[in-house]
C-alpha atoms as a PDB file:
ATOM      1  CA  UNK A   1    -147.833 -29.260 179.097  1.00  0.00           C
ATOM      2  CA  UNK A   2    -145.567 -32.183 177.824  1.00  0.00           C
ATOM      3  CA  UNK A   3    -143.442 -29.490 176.521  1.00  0.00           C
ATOM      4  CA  UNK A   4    -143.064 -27.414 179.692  1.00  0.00           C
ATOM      5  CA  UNK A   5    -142.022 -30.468 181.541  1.00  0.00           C
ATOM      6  CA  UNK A   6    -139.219 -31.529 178.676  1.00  0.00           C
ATOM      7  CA  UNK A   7    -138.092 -27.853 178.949  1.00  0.00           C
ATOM      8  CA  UNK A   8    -138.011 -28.132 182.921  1.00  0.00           C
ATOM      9  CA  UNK A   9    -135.768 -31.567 182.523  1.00  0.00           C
ATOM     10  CA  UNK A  10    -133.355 -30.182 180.811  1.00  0.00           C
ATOM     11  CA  UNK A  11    -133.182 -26.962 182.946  1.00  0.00           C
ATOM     12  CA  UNK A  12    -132.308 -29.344 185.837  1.00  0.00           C
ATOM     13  CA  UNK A  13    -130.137 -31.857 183.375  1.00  0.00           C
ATOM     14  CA  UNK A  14    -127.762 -28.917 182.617  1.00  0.00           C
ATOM     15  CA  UNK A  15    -127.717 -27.411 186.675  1.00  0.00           C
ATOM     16  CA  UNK A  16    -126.814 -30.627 187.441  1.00  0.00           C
ATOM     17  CA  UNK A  17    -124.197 -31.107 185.041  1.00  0.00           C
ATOM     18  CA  UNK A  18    -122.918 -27.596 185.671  1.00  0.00           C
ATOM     19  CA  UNK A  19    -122.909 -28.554 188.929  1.00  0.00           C
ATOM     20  CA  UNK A  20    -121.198 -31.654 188.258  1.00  0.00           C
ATOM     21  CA  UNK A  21    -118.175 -29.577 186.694  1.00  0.00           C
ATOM     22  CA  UNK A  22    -117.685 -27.095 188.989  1.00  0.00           C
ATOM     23  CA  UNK A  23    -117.516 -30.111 192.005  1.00  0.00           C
ATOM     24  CA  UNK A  24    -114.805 -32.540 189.432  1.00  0.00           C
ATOM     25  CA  UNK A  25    -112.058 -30.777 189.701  1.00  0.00           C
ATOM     26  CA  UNK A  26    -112.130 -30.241 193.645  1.00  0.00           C
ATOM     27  CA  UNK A  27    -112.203 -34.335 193.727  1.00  0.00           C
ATOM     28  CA  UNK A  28    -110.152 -35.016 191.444  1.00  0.00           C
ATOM     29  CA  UNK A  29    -107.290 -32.331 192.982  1.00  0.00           C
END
C-alpha cells in the first residue's frame, strides 16, 4: 500500500510540474 501511495505522489509531482511548465512561459512573456 506504501508503494501505491509513492507511485500516486509522483503521478501528481510530475502533473504539477508539467503543469508548472506549460503556465512559465505565459508569466514570464
Amino acid at each position: 500500500m506504501e508503494n501505491d501511495q509513492l507511485t500516486l505522489n509522483i503521478s501528481q509531482n510530475t502533473m504539477t510540474a508539467s503543469y508548472l511548465t506549460l503556465k512559465i512561459p505565459e508569466i514570464t512573456v
